[in-house]
N, C-alpha and C. Protein backbone atom coordinates (compact mmCIF):
# COMPACT_ATOMS: atom_id res chain seq x y z
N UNK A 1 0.83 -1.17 0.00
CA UNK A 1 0.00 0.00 0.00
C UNK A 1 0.88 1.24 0.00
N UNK A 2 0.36 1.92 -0.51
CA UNK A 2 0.74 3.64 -0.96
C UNK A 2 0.94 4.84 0.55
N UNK A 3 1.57 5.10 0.53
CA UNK A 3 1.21 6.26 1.77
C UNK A 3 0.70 7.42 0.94
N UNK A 4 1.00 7.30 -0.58
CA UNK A 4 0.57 8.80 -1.07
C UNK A 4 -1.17 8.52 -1.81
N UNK A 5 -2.01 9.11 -1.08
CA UNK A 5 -3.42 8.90 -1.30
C UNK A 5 -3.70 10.27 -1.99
N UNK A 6 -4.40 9.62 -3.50
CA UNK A 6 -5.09 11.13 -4.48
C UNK A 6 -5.95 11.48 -3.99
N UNK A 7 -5.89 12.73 -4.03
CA UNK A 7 -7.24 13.49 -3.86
C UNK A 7 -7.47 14.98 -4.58
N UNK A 8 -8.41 15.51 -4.59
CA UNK A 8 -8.26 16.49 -5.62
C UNK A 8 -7.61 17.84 -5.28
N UNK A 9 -7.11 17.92 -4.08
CA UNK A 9 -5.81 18.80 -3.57
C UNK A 9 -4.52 18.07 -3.03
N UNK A 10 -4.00 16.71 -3.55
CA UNK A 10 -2.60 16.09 -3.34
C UNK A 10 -1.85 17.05 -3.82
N UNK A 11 -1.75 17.43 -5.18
CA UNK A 11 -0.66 18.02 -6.09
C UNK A 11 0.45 17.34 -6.42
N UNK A 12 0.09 16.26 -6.53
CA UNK A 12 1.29 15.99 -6.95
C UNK A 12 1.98 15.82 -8.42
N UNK A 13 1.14 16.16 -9.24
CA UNK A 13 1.57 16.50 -10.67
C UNK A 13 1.00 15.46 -11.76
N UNK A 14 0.53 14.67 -11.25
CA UNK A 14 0.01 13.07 -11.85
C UNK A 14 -1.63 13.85 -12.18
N UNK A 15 -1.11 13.03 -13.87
CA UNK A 15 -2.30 12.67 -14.61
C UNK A 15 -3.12 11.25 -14.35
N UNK A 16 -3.86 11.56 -13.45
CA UNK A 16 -4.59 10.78 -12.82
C UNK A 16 -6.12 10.63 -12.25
N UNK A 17 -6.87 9.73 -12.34
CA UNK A 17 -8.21 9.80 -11.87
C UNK A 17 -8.39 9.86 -10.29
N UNK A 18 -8.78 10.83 -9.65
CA UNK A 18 -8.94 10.75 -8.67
C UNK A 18 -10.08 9.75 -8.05
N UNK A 19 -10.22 8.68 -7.42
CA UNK A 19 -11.33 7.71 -6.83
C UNK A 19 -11.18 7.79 -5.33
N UNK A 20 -12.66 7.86 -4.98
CA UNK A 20 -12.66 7.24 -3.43
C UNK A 20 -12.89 5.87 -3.36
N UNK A 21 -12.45 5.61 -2.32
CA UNK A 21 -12.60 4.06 -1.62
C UNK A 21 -13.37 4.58 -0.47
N UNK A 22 -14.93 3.83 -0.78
CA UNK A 22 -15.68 4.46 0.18
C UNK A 22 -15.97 3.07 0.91
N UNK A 23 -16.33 3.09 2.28
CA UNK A 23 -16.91 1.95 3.54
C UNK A 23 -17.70 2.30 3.85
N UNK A 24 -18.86 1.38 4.16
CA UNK A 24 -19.68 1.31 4.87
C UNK A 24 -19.46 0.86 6.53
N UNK A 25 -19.72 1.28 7.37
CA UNK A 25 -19.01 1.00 8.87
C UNK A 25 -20.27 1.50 9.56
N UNK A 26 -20.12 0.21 10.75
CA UNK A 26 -20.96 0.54 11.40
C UNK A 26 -20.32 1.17 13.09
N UNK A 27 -21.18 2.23 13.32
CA UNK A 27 -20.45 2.51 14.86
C UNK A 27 -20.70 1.75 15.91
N UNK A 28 -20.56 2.57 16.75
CA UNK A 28 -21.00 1.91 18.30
C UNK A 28 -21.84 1.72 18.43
N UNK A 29 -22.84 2.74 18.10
CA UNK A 29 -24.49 3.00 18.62
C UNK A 29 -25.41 2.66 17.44
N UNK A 30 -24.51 1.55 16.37
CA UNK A 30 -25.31 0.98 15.60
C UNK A 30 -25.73 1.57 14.09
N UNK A 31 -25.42 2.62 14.21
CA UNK A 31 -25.34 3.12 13.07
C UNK A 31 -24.28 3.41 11.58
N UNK A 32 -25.12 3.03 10.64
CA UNK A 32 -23.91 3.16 9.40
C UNK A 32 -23.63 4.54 9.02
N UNK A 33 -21.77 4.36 8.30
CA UNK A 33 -21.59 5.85 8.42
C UNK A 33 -20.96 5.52 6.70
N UNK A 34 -21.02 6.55 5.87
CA UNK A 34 -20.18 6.03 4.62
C UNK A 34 -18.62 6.59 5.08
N UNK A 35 -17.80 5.93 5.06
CA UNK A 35 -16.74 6.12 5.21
C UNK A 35 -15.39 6.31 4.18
N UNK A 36 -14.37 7.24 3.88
CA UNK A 36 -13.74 7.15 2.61
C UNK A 36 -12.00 6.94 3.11
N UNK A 37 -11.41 6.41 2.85
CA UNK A 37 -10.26 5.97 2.78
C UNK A 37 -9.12 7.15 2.17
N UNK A 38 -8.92 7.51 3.44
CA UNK A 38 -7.84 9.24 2.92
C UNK A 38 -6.41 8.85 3.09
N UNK A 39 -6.12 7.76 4.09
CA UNK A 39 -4.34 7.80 4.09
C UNK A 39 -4.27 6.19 4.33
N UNK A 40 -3.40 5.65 4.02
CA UNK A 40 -2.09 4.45 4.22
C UNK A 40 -1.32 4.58 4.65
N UNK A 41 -0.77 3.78 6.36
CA UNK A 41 0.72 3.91 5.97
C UNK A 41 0.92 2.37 6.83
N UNK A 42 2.46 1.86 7.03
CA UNK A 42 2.39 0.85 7.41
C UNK A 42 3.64 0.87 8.53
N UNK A 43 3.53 0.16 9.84
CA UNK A 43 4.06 -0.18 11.08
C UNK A 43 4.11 -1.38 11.80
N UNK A 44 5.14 -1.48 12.02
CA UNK A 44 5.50 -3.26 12.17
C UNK A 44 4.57 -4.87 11.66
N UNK A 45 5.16 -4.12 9.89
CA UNK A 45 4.85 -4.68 8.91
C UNK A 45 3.43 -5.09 8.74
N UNK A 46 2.91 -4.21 9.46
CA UNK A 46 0.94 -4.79 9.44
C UNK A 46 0.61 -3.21 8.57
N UNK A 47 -0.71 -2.98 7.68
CA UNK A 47 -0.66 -2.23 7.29
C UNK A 47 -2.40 -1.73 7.44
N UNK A 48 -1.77 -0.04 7.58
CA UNK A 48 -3.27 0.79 8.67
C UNK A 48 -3.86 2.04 7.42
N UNK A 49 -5.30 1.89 7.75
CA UNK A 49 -5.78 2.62 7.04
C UNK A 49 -6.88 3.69 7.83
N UNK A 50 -6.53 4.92 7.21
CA UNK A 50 -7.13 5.87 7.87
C UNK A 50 -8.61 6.15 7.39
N UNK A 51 -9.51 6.42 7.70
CA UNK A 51 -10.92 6.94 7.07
C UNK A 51 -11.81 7.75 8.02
N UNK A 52 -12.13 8.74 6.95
CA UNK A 52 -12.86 9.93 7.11
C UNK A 52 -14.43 9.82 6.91
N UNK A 53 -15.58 10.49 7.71
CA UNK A 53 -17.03 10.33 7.66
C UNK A 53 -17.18 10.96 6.32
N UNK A 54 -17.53 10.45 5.33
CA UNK A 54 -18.10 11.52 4.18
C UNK A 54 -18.86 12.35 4.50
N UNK A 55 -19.71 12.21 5.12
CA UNK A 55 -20.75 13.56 4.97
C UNK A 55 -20.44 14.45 6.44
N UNK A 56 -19.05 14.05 7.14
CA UNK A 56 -18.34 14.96 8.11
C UNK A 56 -17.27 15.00 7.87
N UNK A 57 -16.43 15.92 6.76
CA UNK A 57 -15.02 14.95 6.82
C UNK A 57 -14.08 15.92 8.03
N UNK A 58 -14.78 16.70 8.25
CA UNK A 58 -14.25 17.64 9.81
C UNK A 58 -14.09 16.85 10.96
N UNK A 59 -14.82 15.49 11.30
CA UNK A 59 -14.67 14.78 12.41
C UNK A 59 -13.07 14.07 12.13
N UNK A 60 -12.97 13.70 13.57
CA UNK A 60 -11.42 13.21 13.38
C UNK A 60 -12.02 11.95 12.68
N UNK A 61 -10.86 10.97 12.18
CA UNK A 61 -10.47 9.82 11.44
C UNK A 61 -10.31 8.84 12.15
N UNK A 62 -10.70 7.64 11.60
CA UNK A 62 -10.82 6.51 12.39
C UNK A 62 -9.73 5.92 11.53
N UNK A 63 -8.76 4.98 12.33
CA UNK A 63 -7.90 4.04 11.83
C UNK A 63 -8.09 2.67 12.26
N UNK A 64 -8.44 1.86 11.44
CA UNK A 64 -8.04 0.30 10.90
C UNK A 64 -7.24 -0.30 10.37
N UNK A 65 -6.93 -1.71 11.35
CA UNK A 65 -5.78 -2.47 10.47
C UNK A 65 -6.23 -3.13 9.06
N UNK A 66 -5.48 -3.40 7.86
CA UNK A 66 -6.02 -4.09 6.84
C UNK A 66 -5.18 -5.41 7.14
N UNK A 67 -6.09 -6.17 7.06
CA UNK A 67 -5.75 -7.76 7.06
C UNK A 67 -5.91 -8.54 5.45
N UNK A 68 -5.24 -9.10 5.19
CA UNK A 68 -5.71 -9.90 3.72
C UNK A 68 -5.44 -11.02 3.94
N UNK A 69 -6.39 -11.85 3.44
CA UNK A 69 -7.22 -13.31 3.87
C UNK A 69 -6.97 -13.43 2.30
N UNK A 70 -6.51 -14.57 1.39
CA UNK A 70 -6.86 -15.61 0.43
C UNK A 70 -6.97 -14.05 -0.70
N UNK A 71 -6.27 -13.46 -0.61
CA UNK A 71 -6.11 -11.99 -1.84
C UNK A 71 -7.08 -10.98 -1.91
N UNK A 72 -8.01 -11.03 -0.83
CA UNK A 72 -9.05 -10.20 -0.16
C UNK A 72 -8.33 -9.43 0.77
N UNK A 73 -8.63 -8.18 1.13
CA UNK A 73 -8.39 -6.91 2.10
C UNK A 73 -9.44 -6.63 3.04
N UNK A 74 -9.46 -6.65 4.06
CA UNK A 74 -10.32 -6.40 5.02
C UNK A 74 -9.96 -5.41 6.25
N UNK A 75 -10.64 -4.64 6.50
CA UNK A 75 -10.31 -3.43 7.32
C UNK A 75 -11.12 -3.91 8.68
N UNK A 76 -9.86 -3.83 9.94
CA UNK A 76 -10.52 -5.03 10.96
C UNK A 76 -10.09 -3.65 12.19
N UNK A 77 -11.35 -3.67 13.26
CA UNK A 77 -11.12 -2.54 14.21
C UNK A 77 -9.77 -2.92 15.24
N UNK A 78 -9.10 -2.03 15.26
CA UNK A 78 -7.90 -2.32 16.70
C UNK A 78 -8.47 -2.21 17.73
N UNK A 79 -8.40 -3.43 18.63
CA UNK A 79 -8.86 -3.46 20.16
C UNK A 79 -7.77 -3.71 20.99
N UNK A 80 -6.36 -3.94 20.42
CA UNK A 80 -5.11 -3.90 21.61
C UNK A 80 -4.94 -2.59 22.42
N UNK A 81 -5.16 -1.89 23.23
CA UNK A 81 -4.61 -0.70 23.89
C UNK A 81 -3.26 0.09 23.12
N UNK A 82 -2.14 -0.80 23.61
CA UNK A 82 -0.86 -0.94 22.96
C UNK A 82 -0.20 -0.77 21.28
N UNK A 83 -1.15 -0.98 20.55
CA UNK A 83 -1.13 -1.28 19.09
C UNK A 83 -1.84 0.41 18.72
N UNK A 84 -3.46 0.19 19.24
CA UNK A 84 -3.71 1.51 19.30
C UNK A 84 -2.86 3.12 19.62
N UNK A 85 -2.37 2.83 20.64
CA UNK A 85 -1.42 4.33 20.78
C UNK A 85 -0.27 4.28 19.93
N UNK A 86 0.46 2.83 19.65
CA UNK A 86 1.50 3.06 18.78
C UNK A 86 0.78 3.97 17.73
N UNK A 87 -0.10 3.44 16.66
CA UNK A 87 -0.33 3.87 15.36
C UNK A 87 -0.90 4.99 15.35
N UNK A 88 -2.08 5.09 16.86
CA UNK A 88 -2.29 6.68 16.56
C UNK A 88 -1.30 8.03 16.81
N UNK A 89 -0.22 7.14 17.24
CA UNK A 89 1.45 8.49 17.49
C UNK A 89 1.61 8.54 15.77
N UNK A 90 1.83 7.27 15.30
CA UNK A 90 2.89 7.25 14.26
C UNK A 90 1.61 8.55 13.46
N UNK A 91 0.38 8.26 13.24
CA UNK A 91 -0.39 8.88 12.33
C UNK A 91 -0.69 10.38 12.48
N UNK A 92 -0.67 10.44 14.10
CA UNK A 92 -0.37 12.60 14.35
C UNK A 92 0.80 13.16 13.75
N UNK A 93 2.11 11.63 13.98
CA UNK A 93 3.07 12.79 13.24
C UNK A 93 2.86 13.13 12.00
N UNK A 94 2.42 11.98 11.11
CA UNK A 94 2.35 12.27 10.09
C UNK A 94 1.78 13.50 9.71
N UNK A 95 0.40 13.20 10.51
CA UNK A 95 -0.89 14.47 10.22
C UNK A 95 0.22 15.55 10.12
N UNK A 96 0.79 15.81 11.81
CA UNK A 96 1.43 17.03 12.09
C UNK A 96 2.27 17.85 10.90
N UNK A 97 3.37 16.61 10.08
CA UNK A 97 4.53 17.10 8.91
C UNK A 97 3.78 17.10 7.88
N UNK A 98 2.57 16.73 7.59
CA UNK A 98 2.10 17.05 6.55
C UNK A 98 1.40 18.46 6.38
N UNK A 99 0.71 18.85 7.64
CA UNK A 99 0.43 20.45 8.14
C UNK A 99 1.25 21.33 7.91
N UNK A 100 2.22 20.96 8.55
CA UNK A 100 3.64 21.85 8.61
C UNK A 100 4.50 22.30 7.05
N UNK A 101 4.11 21.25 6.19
CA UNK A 101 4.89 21.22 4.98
C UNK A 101 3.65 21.85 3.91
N UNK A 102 2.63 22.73 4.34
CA UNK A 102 1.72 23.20 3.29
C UNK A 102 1.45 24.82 3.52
């Protein structure tokens, strides 16, 4: 997986179709949210995907591990404590240098 995710303000110079990868996810309280797939990146070799509420993309981002089963991808919730704070550090910095560098 890519850490560099298109979107129609990346810039990165590519003649390219911009697509979402949209989810359907359900929350806590039972409800479905459409969900779109804004960043990749990967940490002790397991690989995490970030996603944004479409019709909020102002709320913070939820991150999931992707697991692949038999050449299928599946986006599976983190319930380790431990796993959780690692990836949500590694993903502020990112947020943070990507802020910083615009």
């Amino acid at each position: 997986m890519s850490e560099h995710q298109h979107d129609d303000n990346c810039g990165c110079g590519q003649d390219h179709d911009h697509e979402e990868h949209v989810f359907l996810v359900t929350d806590e309280e039972g409800n479905d949210r459409e969900m779109v797939m804004v960043y990749t990146f990967e940490s002790e070799n397991q690989a995490y995907a970030v996603l944004l509420d479409r019709n909020d993309p102002e709320e913070d981002g939820v991150i999931f591990r992707i697991e692949e089963e038999e050449e299928e991808a599946f986006l599976v919730g983190i319930e380790d404590d431990a796993e959780w704070e690692r990836v949500t550090a590694i993903y502020e910095q990112i947020a943070k240098e990507q802020n910083e560098g615009k």
